[in-house]
Protein backbone atom coordinates (compact mmCIF):
# COMPACT_ATOMS: atom_id res chain seq x y z
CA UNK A 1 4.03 -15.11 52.20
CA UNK A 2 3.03 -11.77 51.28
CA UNK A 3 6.25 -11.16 49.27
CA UNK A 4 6.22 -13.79 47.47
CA UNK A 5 2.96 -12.72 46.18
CA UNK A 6 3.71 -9.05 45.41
CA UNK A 7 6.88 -10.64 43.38
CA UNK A 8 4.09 -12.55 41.27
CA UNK A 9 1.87 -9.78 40.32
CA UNK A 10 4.80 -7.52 39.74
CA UNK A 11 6.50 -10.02 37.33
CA UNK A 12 2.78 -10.59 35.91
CA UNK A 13 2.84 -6.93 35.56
CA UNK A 14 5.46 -6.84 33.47
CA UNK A 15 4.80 -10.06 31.87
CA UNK A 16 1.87 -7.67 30.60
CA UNK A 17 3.24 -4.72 29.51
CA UNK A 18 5.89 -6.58 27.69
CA UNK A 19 3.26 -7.85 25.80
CA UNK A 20 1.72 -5.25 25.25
CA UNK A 21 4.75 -3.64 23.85
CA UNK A 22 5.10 -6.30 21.26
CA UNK A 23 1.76 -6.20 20.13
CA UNK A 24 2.32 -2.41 19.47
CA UNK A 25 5.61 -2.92 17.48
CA UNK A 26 3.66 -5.90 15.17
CA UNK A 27 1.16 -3.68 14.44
CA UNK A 28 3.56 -1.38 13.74
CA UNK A 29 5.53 -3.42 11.32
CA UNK A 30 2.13 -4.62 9.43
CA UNK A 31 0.99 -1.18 9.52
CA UNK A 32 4.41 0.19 7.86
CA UNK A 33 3.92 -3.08 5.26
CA UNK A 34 1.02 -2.59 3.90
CA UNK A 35 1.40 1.31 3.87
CA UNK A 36 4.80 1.16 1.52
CA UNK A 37 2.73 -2.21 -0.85
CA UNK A 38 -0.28 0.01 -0.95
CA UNK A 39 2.33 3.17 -2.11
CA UNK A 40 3.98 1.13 -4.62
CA UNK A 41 0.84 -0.63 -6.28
CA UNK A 42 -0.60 3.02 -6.80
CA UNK A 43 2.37 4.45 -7.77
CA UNK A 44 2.92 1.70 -10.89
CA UNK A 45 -0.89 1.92 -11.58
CA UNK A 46 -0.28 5.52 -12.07
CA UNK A 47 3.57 4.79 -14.38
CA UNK A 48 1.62 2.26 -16.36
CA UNK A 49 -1.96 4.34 -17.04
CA UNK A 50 -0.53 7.58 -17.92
CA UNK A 51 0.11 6.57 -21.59
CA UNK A 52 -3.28 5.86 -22.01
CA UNK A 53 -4.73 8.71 -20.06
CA UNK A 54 -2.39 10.98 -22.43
CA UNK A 55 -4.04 9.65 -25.61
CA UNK A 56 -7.85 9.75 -24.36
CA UNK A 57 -7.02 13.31 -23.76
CA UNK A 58 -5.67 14.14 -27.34
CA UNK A 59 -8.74 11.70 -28.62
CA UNK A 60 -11.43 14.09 -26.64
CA UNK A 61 -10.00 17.29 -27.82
CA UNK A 62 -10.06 16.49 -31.30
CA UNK A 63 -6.61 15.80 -31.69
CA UNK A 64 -7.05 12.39 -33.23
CA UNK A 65 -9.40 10.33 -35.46
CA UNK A 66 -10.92 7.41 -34.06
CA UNK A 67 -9.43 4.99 -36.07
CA UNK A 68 -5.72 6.20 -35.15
CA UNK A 69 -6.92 6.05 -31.05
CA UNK A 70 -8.09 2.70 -31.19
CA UNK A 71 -4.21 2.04 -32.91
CA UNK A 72 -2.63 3.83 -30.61
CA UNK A 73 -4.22 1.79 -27.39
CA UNK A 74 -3.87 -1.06 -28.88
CA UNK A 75 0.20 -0.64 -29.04
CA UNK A 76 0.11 0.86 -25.25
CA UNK A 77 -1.71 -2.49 -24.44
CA UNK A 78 0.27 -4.37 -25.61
CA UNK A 79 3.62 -2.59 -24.04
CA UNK A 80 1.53 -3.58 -20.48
């Protein structure tokens, strides 16, 4: 009788730490998911916003009349 019950709690054990182990390697996964979609979104944000931060930088130092900013945007928004 008393075998059969250290058998039980051994498999239940194990039953547990398998578990366990699974849990780890999902959370893992998601983990590793939303880290490389988090990388990507910020690293097209970046690709897509540099045009723009380029010009706003030539408009505050003088480099460009209002009138030919407001053009210029308006073609990099319309590239997006």
């Amino acid at each position: 009788m008393m075998d059969g019950m250290m058998m039980d709690r051994s498999m239940m054990v194990m039953m547990c730490v398998m578990m366990c182990i699974g849990a780890l390697i999902f959370i893992l996964v998601i983990g590793a998911t939303v880290y490389v979609v988090a990388r990507l979104l910020m690293m097209k944000s970046r690709v897509v916003d540099r045009p723009l931060m380029m010009l706003k930088k030539r408009y505050v130092r003088g480099e460009i009349n209002d009138e030919e900013y407001l053009r210029m945007r308006k073609v990099i928004n319309d590239v997006k």
